[in-house]
Each structure stands twice: as structure tokens, then as C-alpha cells.
PDB file of N, CA and C in Angstrom:
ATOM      1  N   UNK A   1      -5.870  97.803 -11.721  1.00  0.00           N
ATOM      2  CA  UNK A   1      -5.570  97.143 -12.988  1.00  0.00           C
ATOM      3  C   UNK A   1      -6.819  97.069 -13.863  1.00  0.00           C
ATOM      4  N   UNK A   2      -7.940  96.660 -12.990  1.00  0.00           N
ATOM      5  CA  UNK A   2      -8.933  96.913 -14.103  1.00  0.00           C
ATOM      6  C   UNK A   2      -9.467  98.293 -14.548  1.00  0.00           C
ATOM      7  N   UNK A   3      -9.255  98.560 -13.848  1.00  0.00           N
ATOM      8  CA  UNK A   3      -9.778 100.214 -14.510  1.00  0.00           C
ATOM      9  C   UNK A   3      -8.821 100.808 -15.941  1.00  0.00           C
ATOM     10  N   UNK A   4      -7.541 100.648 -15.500  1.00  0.00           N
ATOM     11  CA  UNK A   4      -7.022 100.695 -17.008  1.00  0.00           C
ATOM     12  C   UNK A   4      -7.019 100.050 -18.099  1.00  0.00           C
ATOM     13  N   UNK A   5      -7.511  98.466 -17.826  1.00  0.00           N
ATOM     14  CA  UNK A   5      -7.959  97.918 -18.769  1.00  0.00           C
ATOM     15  C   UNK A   5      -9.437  97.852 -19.532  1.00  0.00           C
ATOM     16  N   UNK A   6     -10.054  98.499 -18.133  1.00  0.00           N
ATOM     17  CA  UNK A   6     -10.673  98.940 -19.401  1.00  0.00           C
ATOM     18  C   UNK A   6     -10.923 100.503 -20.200  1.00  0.00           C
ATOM     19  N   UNK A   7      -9.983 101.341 -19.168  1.00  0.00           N
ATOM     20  CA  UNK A   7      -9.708 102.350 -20.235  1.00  0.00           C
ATOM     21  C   UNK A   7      -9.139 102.229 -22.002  1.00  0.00           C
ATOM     22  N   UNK A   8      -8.014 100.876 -21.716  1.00  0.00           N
ATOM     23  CA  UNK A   8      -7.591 100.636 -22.660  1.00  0.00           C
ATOM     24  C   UNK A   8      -8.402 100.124 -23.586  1.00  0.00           C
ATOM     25  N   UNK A   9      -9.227  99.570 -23.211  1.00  0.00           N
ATOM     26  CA  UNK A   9     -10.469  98.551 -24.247  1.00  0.00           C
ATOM     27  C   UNK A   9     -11.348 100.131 -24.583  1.00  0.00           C
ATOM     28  N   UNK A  10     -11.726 100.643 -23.862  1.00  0.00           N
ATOM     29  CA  UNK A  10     -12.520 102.054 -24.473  1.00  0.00           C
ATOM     30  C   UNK A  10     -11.805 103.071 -25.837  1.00  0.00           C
ATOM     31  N   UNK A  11     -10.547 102.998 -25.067  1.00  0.00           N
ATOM     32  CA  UNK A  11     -10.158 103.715 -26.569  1.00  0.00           C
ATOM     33  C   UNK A  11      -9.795 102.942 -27.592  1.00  0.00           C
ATOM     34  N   UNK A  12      -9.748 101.554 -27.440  1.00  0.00           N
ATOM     35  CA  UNK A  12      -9.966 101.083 -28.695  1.00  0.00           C
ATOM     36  C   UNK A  12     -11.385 101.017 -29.229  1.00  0.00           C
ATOM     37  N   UNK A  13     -12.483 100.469 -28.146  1.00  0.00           N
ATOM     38  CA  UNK A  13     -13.656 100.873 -29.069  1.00  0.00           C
ATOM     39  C   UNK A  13     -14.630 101.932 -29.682  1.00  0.00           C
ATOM     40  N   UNK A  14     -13.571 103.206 -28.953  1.00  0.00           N
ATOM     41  CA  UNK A  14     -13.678 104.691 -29.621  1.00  0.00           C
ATOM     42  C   UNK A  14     -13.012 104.322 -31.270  1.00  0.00           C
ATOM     43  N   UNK A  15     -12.043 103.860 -31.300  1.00  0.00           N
ATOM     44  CA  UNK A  15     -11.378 103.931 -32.628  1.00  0.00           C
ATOM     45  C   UNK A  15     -11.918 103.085 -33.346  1.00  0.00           C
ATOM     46  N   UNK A  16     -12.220 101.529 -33.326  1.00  0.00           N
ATOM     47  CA  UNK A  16     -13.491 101.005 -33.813  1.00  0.00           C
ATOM     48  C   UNK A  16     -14.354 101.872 -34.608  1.00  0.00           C
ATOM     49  N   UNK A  17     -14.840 102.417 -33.519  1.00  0.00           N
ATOM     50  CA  UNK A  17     -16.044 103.137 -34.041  1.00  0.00           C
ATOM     51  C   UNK A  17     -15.904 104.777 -34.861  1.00  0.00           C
ATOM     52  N   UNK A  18     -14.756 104.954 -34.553  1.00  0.00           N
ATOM     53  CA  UNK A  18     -14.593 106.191 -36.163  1.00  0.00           C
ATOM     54  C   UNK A  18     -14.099 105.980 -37.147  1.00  0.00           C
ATOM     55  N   UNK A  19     -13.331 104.289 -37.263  1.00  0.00           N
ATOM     56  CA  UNK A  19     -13.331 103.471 -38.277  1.00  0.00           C
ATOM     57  C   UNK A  19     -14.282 103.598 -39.023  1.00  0.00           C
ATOM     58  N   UNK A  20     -15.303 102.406 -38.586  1.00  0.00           N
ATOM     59  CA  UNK A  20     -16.227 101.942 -38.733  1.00  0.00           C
ATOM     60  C   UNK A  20     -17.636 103.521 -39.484  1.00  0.00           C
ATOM     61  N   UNK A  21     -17.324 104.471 -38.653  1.00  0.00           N
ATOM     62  CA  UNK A  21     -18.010 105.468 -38.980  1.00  0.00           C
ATOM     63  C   UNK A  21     -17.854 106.828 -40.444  1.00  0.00           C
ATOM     64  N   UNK A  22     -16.145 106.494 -40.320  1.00  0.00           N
ATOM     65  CA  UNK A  22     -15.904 107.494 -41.397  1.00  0.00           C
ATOM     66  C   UNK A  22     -15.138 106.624 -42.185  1.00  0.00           C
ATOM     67  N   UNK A  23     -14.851 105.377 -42.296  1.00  0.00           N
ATOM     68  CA  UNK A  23     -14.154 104.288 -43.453  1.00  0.00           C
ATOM     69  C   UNK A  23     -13.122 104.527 -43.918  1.00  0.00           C
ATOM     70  N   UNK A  24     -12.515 104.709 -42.643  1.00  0.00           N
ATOM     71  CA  UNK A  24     -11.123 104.615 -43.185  1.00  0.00           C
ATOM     72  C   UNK A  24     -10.224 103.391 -42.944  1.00  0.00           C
ATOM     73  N   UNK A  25      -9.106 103.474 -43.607  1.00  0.00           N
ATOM     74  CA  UNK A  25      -8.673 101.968 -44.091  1.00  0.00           C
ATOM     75  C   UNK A  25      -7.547 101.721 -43.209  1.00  0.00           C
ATOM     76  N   UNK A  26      -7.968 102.333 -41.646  1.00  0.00           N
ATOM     77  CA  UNK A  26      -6.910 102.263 -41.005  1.00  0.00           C
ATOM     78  C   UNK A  26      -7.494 101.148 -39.630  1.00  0.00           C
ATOM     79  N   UNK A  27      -6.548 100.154 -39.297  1.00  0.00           N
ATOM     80  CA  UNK A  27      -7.136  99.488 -38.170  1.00  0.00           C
ATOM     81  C   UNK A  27      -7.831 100.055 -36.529  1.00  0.00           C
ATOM     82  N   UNK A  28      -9.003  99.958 -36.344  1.00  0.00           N
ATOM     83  CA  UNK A  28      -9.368 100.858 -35.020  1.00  0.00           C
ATOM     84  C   UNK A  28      -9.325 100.623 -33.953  1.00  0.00           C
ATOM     85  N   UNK A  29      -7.931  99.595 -33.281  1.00  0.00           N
ATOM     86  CA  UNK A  29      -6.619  99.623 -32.341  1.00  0.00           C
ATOM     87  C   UNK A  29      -5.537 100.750 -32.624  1.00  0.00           C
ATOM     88  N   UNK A  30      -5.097 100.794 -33.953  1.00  0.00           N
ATOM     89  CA  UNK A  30      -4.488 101.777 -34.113  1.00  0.00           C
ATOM     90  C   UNK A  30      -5.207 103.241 -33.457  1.00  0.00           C
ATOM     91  N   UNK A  31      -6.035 103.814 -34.431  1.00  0.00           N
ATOM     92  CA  UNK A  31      -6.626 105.127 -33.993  1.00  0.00           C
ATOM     93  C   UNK A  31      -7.541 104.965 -32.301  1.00  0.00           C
ATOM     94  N   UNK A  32      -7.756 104.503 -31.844  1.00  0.00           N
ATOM     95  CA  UNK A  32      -7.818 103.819 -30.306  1.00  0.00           C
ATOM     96  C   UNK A  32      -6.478 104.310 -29.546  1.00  0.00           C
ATOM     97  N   UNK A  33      -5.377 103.689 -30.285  1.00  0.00           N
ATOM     98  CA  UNK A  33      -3.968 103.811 -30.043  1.00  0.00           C
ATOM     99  C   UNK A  33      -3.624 105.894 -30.086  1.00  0.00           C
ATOM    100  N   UNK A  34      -3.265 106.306 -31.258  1.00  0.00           N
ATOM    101  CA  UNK A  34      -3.357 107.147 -31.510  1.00  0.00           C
ATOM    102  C   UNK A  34      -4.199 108.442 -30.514  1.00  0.00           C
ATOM    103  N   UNK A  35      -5.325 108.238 -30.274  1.00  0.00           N
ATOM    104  CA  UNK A  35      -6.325 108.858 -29.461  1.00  0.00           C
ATOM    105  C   UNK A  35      -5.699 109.045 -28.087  1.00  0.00           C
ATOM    106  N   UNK A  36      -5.008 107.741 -27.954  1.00  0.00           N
ATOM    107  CA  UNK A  36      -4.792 107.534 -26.237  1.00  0.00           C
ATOM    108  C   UNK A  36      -3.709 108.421 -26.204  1.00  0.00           C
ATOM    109  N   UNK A  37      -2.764 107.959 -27.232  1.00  0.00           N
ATOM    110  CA  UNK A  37      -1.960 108.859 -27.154  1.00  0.00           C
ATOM    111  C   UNK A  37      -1.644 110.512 -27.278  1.00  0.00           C
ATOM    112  N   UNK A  38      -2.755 110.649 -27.896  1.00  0.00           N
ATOM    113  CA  UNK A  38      -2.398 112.078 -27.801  1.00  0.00           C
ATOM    114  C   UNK A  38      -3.169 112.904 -26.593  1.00  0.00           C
ATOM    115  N   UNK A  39      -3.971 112.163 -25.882  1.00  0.00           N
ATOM    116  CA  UNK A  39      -4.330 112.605 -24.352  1.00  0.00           C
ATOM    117  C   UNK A  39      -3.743 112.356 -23.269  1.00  0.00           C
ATOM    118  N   UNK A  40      -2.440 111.371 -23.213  1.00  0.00           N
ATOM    119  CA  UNK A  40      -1.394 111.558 -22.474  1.00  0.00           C
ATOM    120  C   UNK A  40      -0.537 112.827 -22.569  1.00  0.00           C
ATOM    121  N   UNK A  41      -0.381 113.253 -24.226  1.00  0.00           N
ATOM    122  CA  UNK A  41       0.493 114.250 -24.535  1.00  0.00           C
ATOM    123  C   UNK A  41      -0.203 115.305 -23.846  1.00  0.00           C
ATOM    124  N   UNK A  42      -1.224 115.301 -24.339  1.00  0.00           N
ATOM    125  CA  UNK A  42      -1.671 116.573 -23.617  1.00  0.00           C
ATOM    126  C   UNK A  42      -1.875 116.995 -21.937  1.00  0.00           C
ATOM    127  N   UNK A  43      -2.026 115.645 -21.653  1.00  0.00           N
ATOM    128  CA  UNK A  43      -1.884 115.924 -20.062  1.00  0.00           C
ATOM    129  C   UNK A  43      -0.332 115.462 -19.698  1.00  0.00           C
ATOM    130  N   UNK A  44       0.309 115.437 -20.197  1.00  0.00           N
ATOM    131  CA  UNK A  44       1.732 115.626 -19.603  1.00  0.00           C
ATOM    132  C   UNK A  44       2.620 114.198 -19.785  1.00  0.00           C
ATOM    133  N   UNK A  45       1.484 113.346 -18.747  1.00  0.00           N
ATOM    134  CA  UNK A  45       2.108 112.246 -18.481  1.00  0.00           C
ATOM    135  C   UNK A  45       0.837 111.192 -18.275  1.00  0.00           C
ATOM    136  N   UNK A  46       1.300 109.880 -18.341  1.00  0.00           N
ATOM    137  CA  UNK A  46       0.611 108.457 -17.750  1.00  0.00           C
ATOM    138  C   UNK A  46       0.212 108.662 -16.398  1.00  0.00           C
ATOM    139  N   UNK A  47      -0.872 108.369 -15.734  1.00  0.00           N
ATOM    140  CA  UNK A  47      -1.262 107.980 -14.711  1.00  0.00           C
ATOM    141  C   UNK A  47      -0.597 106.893 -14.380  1.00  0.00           C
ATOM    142  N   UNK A  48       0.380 107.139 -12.794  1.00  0.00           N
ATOM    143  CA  UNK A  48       0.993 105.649 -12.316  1.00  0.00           C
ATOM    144  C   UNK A  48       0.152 103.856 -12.135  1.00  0.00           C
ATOM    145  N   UNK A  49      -1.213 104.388 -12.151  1.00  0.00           N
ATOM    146  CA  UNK A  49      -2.127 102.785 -12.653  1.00  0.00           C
ATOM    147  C   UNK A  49      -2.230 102.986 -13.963  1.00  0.00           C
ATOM    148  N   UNK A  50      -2.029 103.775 -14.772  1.00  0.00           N
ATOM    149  CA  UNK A  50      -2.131 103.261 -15.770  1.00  0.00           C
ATOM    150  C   UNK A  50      -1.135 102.741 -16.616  1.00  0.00           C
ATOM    151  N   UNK A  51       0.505 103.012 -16.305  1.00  0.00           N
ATOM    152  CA  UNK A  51       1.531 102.918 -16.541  1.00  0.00           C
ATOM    153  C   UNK A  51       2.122 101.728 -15.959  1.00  0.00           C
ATOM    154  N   UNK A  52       1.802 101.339 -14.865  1.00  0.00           N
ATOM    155  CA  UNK A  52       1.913  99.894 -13.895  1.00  0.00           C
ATOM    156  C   UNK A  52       0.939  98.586 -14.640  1.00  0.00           C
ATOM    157  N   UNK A  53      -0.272  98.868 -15.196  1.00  0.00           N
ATOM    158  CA  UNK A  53      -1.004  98.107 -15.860  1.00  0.00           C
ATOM    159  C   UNK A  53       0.029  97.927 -17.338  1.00  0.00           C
ATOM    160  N   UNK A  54       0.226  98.826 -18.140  1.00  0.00           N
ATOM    161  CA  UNK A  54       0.809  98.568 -19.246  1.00  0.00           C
ATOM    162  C   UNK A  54       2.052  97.405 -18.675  1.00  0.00           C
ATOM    163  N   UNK A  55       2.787  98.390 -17.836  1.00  0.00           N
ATOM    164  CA  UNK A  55       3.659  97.531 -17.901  1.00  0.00           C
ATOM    165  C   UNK A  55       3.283  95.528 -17.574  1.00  0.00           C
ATOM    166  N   UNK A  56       2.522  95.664 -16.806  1.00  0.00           N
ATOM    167  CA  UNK A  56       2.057  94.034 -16.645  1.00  0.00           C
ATOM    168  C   UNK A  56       1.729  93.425 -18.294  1.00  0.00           C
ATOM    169  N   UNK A  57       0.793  94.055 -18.685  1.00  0.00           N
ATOM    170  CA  UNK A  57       0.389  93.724 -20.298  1.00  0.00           C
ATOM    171  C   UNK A  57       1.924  93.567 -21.125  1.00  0.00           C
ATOM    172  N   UNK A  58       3.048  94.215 -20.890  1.00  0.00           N
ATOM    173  CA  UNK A  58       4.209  94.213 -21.782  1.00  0.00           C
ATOM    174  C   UNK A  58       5.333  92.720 -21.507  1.00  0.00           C
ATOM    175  N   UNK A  59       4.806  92.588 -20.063  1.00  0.00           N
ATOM    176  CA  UNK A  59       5.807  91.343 -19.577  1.00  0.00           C
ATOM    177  C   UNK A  59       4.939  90.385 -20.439  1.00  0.00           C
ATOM    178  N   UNK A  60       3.620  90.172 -20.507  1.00  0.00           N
ATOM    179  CA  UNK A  60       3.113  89.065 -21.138  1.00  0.00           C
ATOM    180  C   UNK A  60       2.785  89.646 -22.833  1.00  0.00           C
ATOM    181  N   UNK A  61       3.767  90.211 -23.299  1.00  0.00           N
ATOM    182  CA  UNK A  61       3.490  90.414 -24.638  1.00  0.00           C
ATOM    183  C   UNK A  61       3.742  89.394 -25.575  1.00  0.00           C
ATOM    184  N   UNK A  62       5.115  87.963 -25.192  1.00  0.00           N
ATOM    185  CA  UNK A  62       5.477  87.361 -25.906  1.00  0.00           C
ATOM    186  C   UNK A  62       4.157  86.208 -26.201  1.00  0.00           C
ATOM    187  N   UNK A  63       3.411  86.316 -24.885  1.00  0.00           N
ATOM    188  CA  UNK A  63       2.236  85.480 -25.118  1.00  0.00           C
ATOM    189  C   UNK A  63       1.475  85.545 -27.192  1.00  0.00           C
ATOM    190  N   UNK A  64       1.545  87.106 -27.039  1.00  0.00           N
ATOM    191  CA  UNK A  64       0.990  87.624 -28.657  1.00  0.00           C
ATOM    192  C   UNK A  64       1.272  86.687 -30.201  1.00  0.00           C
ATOM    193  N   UNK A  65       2.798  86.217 -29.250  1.00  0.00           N
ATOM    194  CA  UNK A  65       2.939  85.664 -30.540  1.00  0.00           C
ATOM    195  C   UNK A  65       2.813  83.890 -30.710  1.00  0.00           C
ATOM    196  N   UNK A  66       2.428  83.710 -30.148  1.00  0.00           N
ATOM    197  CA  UNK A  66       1.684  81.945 -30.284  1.00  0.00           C
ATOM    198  C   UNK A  66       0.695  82.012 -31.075  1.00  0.00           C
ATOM    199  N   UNK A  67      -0.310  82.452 -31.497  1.00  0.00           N
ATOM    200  CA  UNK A  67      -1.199  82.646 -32.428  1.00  0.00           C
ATOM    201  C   UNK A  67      -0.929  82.745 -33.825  1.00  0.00           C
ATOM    202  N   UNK A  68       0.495  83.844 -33.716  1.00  0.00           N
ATOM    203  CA  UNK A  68       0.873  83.985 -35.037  1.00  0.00           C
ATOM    204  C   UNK A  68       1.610  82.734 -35.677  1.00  0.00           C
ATOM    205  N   UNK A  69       2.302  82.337 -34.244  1.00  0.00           N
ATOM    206  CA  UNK A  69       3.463  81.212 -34.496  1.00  0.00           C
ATOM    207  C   UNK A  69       2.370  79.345 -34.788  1.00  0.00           C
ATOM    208  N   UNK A  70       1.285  79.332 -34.373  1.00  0.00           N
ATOM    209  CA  UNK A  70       0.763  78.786 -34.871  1.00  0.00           C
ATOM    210  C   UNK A  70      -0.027  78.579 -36.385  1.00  0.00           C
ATOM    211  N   UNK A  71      -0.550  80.112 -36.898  1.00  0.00           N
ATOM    212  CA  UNK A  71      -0.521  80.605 -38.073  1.00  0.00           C
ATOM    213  C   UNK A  71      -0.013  80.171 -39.524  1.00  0.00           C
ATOM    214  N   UNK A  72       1.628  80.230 -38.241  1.00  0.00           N
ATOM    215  CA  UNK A  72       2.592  80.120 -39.619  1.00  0.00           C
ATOM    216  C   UNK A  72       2.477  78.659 -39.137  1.00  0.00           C
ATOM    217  N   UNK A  73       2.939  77.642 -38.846  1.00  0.00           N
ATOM    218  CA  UNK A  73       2.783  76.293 -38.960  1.00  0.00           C
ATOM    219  C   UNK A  73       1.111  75.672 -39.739  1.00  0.00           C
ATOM    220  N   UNK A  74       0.505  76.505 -39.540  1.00  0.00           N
ATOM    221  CA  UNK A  74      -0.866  75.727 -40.072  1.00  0.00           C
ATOM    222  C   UNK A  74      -0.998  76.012 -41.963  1.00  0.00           C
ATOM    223  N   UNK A  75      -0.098  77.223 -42.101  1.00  0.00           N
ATOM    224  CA  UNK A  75       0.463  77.358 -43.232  1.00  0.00           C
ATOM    225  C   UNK A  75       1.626  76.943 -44.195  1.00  0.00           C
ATOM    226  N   UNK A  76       2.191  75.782 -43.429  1.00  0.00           N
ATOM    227  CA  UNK A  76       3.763  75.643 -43.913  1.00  0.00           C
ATOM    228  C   UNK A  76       3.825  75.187 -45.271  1.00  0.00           C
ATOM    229  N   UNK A  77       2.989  73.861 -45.527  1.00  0.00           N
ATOM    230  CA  UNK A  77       3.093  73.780 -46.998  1.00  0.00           C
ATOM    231  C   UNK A  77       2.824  74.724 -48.180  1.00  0.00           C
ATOM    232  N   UNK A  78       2.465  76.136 -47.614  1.00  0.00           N
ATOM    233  CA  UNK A  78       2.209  77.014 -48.614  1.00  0.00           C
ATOM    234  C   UNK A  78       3.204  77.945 -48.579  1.00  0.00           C
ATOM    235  N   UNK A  79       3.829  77.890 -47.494  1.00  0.00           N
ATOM    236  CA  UNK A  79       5.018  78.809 -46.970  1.00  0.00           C
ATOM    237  C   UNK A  79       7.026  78.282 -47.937  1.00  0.00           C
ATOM    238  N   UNK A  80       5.931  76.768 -47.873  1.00  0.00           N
ATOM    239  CA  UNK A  80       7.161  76.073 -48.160  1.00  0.00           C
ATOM    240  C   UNK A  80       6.741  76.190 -50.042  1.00  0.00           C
ATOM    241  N   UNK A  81       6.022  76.338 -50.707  1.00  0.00           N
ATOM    242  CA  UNK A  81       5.533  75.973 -52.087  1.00  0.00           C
ATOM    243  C   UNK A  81       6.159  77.583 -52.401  1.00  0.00           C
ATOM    244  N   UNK A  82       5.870  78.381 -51.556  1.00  0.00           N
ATOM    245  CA  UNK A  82       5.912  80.299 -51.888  1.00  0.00           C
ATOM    246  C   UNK A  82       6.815  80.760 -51.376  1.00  0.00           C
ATOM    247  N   UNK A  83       7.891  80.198 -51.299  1.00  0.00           N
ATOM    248  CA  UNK A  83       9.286  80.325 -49.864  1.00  0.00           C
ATOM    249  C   UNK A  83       9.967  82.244 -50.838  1.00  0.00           C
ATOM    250  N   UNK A  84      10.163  81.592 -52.274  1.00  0.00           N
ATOM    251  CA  UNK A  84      10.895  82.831 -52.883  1.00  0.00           C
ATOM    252  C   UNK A  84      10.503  83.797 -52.747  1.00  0.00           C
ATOM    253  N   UNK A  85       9.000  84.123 -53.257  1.00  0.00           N
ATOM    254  CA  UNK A  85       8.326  85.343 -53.383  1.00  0.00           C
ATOM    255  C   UNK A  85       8.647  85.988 -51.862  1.00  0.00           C
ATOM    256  N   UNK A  86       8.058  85.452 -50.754  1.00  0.00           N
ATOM    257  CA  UNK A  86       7.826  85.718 -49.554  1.00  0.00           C
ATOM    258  C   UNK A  86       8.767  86.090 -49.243  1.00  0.00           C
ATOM    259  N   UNK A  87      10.572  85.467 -49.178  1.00  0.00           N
ATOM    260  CA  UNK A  87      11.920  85.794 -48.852  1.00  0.00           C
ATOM    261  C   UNK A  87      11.857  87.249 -49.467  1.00  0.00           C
ATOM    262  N   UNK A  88      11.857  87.304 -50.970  1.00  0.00           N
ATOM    263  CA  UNK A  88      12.001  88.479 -51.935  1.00  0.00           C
ATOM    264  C   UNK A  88      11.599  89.734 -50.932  1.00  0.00           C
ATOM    265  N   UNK A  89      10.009  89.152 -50.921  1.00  0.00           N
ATOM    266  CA  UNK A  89       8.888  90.319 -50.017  1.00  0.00           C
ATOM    267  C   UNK A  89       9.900  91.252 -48.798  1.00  0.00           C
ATOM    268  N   UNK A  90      10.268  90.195 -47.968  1.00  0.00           N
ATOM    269  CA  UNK A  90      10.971  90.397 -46.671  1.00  0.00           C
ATOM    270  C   UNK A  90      12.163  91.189 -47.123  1.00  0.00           C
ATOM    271  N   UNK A  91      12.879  90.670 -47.946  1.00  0.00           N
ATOM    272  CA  UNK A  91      14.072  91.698 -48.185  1.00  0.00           C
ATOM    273  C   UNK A  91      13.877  92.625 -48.850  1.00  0.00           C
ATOM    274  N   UNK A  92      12.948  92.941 -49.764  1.00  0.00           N
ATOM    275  CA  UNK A  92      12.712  94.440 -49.992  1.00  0.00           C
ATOM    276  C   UNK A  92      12.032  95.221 -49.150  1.00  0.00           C
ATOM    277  N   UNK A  93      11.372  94.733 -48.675  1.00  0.00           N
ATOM    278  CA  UNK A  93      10.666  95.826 -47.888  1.00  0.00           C
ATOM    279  C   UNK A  93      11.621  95.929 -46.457  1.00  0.00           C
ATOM    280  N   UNK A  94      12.353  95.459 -46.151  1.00  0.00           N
ATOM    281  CA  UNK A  94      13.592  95.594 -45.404  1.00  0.00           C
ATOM    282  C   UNK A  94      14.553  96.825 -46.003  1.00  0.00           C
ATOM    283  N   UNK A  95      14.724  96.535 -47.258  1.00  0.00           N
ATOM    284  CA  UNK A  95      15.795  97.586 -47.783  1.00  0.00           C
ATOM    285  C   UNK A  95      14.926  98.927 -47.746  1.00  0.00           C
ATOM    286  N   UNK A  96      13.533  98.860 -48.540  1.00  0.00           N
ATOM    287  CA  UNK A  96      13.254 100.470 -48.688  1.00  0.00           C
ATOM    288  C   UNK A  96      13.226 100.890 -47.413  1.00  0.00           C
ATOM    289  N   UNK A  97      12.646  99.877 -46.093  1.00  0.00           N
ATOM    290  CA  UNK A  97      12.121 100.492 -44.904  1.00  0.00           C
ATOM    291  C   UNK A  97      13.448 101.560 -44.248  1.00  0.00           C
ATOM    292  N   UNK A  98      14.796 100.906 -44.355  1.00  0.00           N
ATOM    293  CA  UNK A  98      15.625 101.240 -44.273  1.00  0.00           C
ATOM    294  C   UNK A  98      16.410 102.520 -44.766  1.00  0.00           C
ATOM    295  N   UNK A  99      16.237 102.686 -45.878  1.00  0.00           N
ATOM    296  CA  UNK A  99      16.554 103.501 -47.295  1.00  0.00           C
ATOM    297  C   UNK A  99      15.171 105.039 -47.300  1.00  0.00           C
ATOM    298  N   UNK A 100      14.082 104.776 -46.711  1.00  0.00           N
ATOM    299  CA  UNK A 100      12.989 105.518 -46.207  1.00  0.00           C
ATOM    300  C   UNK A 100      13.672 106.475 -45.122  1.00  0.00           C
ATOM    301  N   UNK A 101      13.792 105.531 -43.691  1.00  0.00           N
ATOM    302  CA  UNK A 101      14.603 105.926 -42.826  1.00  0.00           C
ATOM    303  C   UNK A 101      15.521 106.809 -42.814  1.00  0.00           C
ATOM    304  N   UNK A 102      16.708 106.191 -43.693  1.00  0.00           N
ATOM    305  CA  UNK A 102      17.728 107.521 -44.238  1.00  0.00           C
ATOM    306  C   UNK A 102      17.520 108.484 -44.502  1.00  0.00           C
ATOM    307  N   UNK A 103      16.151 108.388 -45.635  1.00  0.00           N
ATOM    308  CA  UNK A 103      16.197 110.029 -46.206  1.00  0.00           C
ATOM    309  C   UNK A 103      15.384 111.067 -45.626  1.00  0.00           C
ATOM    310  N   UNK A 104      14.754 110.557 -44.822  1.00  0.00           N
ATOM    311  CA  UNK A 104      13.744 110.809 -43.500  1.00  0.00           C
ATOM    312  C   UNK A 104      14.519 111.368 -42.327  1.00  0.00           C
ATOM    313  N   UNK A 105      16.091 110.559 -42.320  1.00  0.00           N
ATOM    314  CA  UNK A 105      16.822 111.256 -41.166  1.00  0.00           C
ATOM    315  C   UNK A 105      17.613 112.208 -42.087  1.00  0.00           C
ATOM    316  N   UNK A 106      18.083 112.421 -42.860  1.00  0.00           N
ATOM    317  CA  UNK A 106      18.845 113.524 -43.403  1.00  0.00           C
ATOM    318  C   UNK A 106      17.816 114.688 -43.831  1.00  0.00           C
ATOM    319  N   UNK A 107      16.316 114.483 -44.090  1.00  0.00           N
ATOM    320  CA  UNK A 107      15.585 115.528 -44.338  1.00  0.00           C
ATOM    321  C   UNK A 107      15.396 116.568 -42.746  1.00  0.00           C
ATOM    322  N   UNK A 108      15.480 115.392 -41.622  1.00  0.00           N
ATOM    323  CA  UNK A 108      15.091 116.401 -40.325  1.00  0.00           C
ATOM    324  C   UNK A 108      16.174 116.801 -40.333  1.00  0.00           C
ATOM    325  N   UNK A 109      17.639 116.477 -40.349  1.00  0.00           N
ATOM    326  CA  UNK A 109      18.972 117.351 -39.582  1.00  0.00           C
ATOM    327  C   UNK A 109      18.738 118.118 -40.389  1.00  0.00           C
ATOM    328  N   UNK A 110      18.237 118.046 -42.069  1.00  0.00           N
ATOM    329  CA  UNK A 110      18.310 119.661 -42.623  1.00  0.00           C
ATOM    330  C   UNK A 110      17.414 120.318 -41.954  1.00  0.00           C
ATOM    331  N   UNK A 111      16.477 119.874 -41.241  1.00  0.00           N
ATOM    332  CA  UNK A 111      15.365 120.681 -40.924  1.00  0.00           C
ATOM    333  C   UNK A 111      15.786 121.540 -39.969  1.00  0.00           C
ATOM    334  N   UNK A 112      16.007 120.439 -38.914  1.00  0.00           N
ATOM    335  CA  UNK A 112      16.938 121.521 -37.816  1.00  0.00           C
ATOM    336  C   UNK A 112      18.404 121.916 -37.722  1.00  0.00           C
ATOM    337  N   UNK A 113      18.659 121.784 -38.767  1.00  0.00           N
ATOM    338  CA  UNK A 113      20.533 122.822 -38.833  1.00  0.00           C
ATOM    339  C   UNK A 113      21.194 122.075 -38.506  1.00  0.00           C
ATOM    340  N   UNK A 114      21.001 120.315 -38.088  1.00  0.00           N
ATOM    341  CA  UNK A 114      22.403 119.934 -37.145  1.00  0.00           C
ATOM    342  C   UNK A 114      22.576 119.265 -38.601  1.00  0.00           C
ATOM    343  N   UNK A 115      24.275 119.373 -38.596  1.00  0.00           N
ATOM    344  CA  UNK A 115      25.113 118.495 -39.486  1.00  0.00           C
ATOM    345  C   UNK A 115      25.353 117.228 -38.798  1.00  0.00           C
ATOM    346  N   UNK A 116      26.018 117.478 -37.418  1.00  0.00           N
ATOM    347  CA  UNK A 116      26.677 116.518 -37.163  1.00  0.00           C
ATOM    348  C   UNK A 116      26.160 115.620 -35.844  1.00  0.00           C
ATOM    349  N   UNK A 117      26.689 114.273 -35.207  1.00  0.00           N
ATOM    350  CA  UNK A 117      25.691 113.192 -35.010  1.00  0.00           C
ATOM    351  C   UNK A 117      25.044 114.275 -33.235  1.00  0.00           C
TER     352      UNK A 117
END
């Protein structure tokens, strides 16, 4: 378990650091993320410790969100003063995300010839 954790901590502080190095405006967990992933692709598959570790990290994922869920309570009177905008926010970007999706899935079936589901 530790060894994949700290594989996992390495490729994030690989991505950190080509953040940090070429400035891009992308978070460097993500490209950490990204990295890892495409050296699984290339070797086929997950190592079974490293796939047994994730999975432990995934049972305690709900842990992630107490931080946020505290967040939002330490914010409420502003949540509660800005309720519209914020609702608005949520439902549009709900609809395009959605409406994105669509035209994103009808551009691949043209891509690959299938009409039908």
C-alpha cells in the first residue's frame, strides 16, 4: 500500500512541477493524473497493488467531502444573500454540459457510421 501511495503522490508531484514549469492553467493533480494515466495505457494494465490501493483510497472517498461540506456552511450567509445567481450558475451549466454531450455524441456516431443505439 505504501508503495503505491507513493507512486501516486510522485505523479502528482511530476505534474506540479510541469505546471509550475511551463504555466499552464491546468491543476498539477490533474496532469499527475493524466501522466499516470497514460502509462497504464501503455503498459496494458494496473499493477494488482496498485489497483488494490486505489481501491482502498475509493472506499474512503466520501471522507473528501467534509471539507467541502464544511466550506459550504462557513459560507451560508453568503450562499443565502447569492442563492439566485448561484441556482442560475448550476442550471446552466447543467443544461450546456448536457446539450455539449449531445452534440459530442451525435458527432462520434457520425464519426463511426453507427446510426443506431
Amino acid at each position: 500500500m505504501l508503495g503505491a501511495l507513493t507512486l501516486l503522490l510522485v505523479y502528482q508531484l511530476i505534474g506540479e512541477v510541469i505546471v509550475l514549469a511551463a504555466g499552464l492553467p491546468v491543476p498539477g493533480p490533474v496532469v499527475g493524473m493524466a501522466l499516470l494515466f497514460a502509462t497504464l495505457a501503455v503498459r496494458g494494465e494496473a499493477p494488482a497493488w496498485l489497483r488494490e490501493a486505489c481501491q482502498q483510497l475509493l472506499a474512503q472517498l466520501s471522507l473528501l467531502f467534509v471539507p467541502a461540506g464544511v466550506g459550504v456552511m462557513l459560507h451560508f450567509k453568503r450562499l443565502g444573500a447569492e442563492w439566485f445567481p448561484i441556482a442560475l450558475a448550476l442550471v446552466a451549466s447543467t443544461v450546456i454540459a448536457i446539450g455539449v454531450t449531445a452534440l459530442v455524441m451525435q458527432w462520434l456516431r457520425r464519426l463511426i457510421g453507427r446510426d443506431g443505439p
